[in-house]
N, C-alpha and C. Protein backbone atom coordinates (compact mmCIF):
# COMPACT_ATOMS: atom_id res chain seq x y z
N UNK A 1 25.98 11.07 -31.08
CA UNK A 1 24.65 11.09 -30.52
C UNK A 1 24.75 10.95 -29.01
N UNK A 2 24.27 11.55 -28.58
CA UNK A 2 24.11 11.59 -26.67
C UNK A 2 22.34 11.25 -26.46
N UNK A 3 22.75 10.09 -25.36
CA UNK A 3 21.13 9.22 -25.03
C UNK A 3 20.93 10.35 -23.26
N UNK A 4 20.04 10.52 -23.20
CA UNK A 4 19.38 11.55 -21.95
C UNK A 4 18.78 10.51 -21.19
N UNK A 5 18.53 9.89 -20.05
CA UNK A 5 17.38 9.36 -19.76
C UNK A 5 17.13 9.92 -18.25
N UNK A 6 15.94 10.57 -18.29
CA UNK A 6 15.60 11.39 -17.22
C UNK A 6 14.78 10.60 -16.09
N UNK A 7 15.43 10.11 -15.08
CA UNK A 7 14.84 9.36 -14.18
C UNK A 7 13.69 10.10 -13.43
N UNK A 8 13.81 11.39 -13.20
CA UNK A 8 12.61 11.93 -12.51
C UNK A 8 11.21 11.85 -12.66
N UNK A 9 11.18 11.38 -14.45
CA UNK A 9 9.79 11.35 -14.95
C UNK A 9 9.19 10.19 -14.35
N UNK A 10 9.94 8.98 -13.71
CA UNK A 10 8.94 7.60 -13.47
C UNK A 10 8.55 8.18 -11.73
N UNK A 11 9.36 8.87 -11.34
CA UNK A 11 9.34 9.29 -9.97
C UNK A 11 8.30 9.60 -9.73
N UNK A 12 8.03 11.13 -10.22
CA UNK A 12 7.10 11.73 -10.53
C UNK A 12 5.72 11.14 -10.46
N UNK A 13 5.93 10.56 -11.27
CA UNK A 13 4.34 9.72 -11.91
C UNK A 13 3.80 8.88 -10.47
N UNK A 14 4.66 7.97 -9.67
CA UNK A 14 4.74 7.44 -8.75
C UNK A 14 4.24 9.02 -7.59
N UNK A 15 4.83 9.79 -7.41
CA UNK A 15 4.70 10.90 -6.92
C UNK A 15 2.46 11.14 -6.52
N UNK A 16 2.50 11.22 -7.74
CA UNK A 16 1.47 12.06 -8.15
C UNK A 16 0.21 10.69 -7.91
N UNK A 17 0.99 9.32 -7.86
CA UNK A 17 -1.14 8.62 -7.90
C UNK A 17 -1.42 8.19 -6.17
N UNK A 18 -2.33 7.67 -6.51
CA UNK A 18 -3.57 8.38 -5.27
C UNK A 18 -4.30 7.18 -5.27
N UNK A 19 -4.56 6.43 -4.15
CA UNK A 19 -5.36 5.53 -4.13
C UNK A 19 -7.15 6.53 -3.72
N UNK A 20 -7.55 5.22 -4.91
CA UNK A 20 -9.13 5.66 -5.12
C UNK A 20 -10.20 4.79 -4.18
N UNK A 21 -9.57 4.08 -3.91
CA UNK A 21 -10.63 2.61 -3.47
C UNK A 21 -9.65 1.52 -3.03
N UNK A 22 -9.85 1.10 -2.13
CA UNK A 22 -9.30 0.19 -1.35
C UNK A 22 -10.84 -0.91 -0.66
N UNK A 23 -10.86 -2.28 -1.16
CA UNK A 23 -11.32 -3.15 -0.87
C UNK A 23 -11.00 -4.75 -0.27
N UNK A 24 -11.30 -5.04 1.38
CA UNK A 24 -10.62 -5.59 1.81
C UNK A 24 -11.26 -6.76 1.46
N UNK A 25 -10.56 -8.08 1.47
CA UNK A 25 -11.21 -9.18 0.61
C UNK A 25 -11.60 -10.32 1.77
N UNK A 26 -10.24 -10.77 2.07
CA UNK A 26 -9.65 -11.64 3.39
C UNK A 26 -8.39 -12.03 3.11
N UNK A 27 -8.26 -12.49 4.78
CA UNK A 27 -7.14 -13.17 5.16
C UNK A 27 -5.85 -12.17 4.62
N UNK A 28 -6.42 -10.98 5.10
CA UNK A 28 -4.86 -9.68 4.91
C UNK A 28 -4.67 -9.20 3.31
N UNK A 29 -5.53 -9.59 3.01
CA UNK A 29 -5.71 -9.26 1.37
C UNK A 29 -6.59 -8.08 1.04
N UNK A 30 -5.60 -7.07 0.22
CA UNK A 30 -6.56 -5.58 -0.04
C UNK A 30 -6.66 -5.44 -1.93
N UNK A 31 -7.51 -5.12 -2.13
CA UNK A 31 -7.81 -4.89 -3.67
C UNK A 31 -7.68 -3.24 -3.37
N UNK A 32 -6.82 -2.48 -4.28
CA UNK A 32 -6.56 -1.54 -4.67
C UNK A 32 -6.67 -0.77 -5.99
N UNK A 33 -7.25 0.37 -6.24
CA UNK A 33 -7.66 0.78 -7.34
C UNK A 33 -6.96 2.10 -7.19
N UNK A 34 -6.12 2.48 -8.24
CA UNK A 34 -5.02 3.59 -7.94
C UNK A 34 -6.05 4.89 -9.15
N UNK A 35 -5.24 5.71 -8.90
CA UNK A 35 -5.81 7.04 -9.50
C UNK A 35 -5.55 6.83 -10.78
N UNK A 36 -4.44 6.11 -11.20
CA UNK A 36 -4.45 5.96 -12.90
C UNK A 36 -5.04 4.86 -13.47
N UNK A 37 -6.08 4.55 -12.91
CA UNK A 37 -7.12 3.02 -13.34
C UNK A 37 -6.67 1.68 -12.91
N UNK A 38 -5.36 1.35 -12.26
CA UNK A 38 -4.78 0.12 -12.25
C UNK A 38 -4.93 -0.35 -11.12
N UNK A 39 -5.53 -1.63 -11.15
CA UNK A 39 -6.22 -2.32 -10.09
C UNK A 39 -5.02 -3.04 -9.31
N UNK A 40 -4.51 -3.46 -8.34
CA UNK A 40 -3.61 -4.78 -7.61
C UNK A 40 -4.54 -5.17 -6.45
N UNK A 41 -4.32 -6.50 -6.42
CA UNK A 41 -4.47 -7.37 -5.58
C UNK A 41 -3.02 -7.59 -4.46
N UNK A 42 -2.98 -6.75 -2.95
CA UNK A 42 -1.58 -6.64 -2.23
C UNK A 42 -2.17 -7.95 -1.01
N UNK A 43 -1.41 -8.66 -1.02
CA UNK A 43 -1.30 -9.56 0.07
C UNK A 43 -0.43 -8.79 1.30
N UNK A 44 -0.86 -8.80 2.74
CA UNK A 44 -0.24 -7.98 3.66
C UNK A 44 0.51 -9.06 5.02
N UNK A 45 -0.03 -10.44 4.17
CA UNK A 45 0.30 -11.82 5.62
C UNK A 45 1.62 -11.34 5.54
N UNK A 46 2.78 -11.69 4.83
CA UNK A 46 3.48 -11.89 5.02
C UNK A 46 4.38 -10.90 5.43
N UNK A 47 4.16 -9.42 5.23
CA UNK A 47 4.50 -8.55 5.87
C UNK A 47 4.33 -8.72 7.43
N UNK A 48 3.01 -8.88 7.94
CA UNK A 48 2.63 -8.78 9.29
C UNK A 48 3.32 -10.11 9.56
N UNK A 49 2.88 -11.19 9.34
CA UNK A 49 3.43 -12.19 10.16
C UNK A 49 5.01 -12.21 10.18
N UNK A 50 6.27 -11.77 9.21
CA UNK A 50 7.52 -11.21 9.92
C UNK A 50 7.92 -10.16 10.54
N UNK A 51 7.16 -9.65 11.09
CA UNK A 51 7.17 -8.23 11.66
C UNK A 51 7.46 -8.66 13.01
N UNK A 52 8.37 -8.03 13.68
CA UNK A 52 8.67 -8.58 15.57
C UNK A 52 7.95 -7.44 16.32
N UNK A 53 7.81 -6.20 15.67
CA UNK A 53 7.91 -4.80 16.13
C UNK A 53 6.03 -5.17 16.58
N UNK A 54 5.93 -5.01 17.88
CA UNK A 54 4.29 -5.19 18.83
C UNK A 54 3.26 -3.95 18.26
N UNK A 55 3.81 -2.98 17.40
CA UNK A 55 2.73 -1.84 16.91
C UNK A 55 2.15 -3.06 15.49
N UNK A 56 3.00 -3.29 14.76
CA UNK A 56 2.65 -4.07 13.48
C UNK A 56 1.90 -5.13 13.85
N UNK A 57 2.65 -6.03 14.76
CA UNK A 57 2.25 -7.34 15.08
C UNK A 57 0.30 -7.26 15.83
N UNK A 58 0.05 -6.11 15.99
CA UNK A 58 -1.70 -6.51 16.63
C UNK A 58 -1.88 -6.31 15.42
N UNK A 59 -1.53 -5.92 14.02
CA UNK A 59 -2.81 -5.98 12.68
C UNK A 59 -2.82 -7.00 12.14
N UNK A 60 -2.21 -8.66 13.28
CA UNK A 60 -2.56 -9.65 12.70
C UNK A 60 -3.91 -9.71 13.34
N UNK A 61 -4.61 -9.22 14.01
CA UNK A 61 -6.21 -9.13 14.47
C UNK A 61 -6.87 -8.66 13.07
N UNK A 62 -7.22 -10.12 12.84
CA UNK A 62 -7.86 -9.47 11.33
C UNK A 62 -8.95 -8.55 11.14
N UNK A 63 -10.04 -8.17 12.62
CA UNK A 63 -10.87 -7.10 12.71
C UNK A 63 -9.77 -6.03 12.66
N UNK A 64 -8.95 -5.73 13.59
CA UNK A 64 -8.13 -4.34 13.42
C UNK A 64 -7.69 -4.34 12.05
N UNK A 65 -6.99 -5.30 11.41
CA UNK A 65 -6.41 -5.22 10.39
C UNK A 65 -7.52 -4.44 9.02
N UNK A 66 -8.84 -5.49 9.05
CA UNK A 66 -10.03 -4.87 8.24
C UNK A 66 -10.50 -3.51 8.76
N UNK A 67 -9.77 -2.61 9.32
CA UNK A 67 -10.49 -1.28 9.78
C UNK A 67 -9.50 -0.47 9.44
N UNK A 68 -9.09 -0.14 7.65
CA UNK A 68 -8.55 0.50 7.49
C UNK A 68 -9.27 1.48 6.38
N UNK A 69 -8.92 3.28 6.47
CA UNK A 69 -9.41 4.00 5.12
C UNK A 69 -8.56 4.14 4.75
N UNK A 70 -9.40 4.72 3.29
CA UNK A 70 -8.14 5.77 2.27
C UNK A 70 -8.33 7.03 2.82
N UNK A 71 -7.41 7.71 3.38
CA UNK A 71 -7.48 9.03 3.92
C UNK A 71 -6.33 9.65 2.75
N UNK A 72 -6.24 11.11 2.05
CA UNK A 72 -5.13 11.40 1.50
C UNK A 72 -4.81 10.51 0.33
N UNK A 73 -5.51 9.72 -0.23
CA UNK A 73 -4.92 8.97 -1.33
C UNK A 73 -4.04 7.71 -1.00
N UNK A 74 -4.08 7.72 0.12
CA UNK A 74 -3.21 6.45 0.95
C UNK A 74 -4.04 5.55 2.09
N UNK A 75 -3.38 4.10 2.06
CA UNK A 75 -4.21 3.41 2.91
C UNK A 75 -3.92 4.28 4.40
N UNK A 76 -4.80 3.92 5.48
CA UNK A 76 -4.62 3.99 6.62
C UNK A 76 -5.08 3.38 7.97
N UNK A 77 -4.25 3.16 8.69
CA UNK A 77 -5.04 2.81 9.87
C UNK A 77 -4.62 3.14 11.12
N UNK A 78 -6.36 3.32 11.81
CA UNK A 78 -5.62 4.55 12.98
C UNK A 78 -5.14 5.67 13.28
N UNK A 79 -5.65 6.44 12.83
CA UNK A 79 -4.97 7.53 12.61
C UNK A 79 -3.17 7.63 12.14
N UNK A 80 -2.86 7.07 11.28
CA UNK A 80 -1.94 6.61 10.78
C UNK A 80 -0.78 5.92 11.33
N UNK A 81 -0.90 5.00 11.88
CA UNK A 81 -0.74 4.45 13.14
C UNK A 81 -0.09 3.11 11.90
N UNK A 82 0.00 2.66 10.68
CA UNK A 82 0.15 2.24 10.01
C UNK A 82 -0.22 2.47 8.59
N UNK A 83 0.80 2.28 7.86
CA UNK A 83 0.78 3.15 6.27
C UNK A 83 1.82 2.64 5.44
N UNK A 84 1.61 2.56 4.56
CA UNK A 84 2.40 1.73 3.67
C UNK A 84 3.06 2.99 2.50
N UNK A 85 4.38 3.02 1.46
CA UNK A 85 4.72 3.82 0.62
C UNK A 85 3.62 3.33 -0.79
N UNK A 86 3.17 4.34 -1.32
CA UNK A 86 2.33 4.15 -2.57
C UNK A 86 3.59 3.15 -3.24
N UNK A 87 4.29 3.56 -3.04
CA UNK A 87 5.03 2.60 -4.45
C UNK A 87 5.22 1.04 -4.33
N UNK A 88 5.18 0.52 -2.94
CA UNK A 88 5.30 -0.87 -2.68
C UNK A 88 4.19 -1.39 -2.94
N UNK A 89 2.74 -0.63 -2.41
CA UNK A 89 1.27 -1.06 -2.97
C UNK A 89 1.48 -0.75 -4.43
N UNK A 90 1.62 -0.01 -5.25
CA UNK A 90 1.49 -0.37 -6.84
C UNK A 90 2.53 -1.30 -7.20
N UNK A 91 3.34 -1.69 -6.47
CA UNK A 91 3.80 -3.05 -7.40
C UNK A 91 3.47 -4.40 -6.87
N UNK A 92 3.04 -4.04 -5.80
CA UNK A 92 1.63 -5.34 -5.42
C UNK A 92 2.16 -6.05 -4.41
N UNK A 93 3.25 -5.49 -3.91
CA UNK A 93 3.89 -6.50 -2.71
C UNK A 93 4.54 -5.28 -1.67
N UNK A 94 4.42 -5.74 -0.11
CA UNK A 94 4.89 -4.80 0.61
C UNK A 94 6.27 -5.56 1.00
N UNK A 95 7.69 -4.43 0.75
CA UNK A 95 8.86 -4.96 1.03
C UNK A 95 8.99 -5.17 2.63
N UNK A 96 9.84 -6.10 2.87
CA UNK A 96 9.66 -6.89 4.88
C UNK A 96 11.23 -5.94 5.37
């Protein structure tokens, strides 16, 4: 017997979703509603507050920070001036 396991299919899937709704709560906290129904709650403090790099570090201005759309199925801000990979927002944490 020979086992197949085709890694492209989880890729893919990841590939293909689309943020629907993005709702900012507080204190760097975004509620996310993805194209395949699944809601996360992404905390973004701790990303920003280890960040050294001065483009990241002003979206601890929590007005700039709250002035972000979904443009494209993806968060944004600024004319993409900051953007995160879909796949770190669906597993609910952004890697530092």
């Amino acid at each position: 017997m020979k086992i197949i396991v085709d890694y492209n299919d989880s890729e893919s899937a990841i590939d293909q979703l689309r943020i629907d709704s993005a709702k900012y709560l507080s204190d760097y906290a975004i509620r996310i509603k993805f194209s395949d129904g699944i809601e996360k709650l992404v905390d973004f403090k701790p990303f920003l507050s280890k960040s050294l790099h001065p483009s990241i570090k002003k979206y601890l201005d929590e007005n700039k920070f709250s002035k972000f759309s979904v443009t494209d199925g993806n968060l944004n801000w600024n004319d993409y001036d900051l953007i995160f990979p879909i796949s770190e927002l669906y597993n609910g944490r952004i890697e530092t």
